[in-house]
C-alpha atoms as a PDB file:
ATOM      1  CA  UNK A   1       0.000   0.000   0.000  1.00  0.00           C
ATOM      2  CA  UNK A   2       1.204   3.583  -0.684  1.00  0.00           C
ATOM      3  CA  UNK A   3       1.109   6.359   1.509  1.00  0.00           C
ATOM      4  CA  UNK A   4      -0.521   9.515   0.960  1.00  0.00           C
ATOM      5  CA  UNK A   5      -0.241  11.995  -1.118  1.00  0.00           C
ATOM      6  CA  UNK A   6       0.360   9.771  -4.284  1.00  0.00           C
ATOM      7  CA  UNK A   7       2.614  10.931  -7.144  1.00  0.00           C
ATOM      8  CA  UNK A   8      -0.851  11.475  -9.161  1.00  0.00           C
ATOM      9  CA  UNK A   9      -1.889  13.599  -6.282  1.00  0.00           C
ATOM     10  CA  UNK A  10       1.229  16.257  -5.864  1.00  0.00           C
ATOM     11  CA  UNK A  11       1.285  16.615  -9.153  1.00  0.00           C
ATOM     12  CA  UNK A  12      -2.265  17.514  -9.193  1.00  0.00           C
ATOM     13  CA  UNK A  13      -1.810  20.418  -6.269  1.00  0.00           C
ATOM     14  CA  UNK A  14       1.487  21.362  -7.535  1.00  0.00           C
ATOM     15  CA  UNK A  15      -0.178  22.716 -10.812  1.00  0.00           C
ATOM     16  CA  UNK A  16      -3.219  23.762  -9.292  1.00  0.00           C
ATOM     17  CA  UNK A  17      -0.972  26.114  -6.991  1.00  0.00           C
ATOM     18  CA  UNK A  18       1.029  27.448 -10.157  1.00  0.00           C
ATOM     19  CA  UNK A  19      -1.924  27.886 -12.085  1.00  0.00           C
ATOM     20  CA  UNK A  20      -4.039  29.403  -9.629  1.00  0.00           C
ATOM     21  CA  UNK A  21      -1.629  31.476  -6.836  1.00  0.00           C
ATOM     22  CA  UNK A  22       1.550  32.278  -9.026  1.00  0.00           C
ATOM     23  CA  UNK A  23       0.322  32.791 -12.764  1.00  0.00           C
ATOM     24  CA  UNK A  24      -1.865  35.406 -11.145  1.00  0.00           C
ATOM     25  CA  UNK A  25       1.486  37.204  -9.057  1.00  0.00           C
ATOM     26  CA  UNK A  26       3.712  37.148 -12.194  1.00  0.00           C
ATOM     27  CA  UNK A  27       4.561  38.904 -15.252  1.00  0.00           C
ATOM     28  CA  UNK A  28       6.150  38.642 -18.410  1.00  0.00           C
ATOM     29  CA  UNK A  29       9.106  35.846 -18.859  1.00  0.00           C
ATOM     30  CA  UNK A  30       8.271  34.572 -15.500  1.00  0.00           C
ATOM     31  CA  UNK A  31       4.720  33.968 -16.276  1.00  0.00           C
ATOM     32  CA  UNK A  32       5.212  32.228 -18.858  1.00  0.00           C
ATOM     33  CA  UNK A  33       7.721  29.843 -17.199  1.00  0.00           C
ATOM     34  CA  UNK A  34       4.937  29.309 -14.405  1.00  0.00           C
ATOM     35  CA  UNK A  35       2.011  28.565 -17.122  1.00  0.00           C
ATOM     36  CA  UNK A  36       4.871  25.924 -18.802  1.00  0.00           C
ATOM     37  CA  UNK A  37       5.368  24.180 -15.320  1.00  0.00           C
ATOM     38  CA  UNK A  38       2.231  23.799 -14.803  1.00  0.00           C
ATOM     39  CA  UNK A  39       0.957  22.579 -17.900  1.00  0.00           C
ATOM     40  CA  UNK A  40       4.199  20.175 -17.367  1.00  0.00           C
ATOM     41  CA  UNK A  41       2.587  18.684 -14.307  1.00  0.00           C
ATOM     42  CA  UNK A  42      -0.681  18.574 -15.865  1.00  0.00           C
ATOM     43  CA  UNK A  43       1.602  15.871 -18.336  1.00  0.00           C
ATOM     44  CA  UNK A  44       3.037  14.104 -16.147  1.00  0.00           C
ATOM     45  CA  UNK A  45      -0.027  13.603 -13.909  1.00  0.00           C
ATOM     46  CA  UNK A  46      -1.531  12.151 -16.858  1.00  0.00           C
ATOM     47  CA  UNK A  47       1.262   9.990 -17.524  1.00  0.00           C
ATOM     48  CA  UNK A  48       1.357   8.717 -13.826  1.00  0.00           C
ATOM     49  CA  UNK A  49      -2.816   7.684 -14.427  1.00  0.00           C
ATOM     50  CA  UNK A  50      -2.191   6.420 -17.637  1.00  0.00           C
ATOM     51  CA  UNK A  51       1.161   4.507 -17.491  1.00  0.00           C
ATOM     52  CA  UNK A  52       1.509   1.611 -18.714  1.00  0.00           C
ATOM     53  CA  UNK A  53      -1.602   0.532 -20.359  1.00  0.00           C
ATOM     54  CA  UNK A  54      -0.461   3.728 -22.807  1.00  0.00           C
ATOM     55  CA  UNK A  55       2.670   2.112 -23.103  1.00  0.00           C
ATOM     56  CA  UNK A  56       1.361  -1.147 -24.353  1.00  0.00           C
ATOM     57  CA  UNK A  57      -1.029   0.666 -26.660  1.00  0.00           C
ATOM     58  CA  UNK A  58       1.595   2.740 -28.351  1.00  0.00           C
ATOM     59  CA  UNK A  59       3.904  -0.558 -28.767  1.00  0.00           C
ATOM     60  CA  UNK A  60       0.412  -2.244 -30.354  1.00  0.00           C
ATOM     61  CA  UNK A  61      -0.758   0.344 -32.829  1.00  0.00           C
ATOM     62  CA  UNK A  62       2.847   0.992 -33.522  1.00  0.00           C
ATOM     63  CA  UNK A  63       3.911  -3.006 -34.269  1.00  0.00           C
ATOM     64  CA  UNK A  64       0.371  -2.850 -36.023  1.00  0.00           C
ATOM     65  CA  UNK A  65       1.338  -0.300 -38.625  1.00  0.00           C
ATOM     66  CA  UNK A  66       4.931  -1.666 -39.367  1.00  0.00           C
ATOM     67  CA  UNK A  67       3.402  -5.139 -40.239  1.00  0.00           C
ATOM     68  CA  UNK A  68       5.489  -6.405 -37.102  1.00  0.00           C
ATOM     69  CA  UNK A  69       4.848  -8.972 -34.644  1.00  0.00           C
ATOM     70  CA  UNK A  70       3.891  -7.892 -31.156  1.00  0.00           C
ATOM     71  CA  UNK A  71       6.105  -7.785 -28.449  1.00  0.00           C
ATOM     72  CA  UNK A  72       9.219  -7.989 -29.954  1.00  0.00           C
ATOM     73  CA  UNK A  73      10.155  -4.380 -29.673  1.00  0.00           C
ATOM     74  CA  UNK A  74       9.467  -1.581 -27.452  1.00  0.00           C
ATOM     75  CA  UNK A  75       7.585   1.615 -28.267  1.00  0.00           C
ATOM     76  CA  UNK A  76      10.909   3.734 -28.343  1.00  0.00           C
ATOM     77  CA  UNK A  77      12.473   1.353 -30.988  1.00  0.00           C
ATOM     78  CA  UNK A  78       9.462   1.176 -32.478  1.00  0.00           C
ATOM     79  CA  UNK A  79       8.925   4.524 -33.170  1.00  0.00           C
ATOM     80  CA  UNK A  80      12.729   5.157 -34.453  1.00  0.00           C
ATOM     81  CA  UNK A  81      11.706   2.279 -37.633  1.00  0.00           C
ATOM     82  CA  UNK A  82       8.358   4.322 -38.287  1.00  0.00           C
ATOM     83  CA  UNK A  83      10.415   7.664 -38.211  1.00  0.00           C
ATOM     84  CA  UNK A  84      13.316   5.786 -40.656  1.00  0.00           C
ATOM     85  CA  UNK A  85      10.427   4.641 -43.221  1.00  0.00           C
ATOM     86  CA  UNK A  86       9.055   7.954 -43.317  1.00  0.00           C
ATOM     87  CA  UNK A  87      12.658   9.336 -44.129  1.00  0.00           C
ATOM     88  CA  UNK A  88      13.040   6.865 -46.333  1.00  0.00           C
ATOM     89  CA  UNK A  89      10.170   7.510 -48.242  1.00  0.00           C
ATOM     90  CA  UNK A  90       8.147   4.730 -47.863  1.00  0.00           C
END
């Protein structure tokens, strides 16, 4: 069992608080750098919910267009071939 607050959770109140208290106190540059953290929270918060079941999805659809078998490659490697056929041309 984990403790409280979960990674999904801080994430959550950590762009809440930039969005809400210090977008509002900031100009300029530094605004800007305080929307960007926050909407990088508001990523990785999704990434913590949707973890690996997006993982395997990506490696599926991914193995699916390159006529490949399943499994035999991660999504990473995957997506290098699909970006080396596209160079490629084909």
């Amino acid at each position: 069992m984990q403790d409280r607050p979960t990674a999904h959770e801080l994430l959550q109140a950590i762009a809440d608080l930039l969005e809400t208290e210090l977008l509002a106190a900031t100009q300029g540059g530094l605004q800007h750098q305080v929307r960007v953290a926050g909407n990088l929270c508001r990523i990785l918060e999704r990434e913590a919910q949707l973890g690996a079941a997006q993982e395997t999805r990506e490696t599926e659809l991914l193995a699916s267009v390159l006529g490949e078998p399943r499994g035999e490659r991660n999504a990473l490697a995957l997506s290098q071939a699909l970006i080396g056929r596209l160079e490629a041309g084909d």
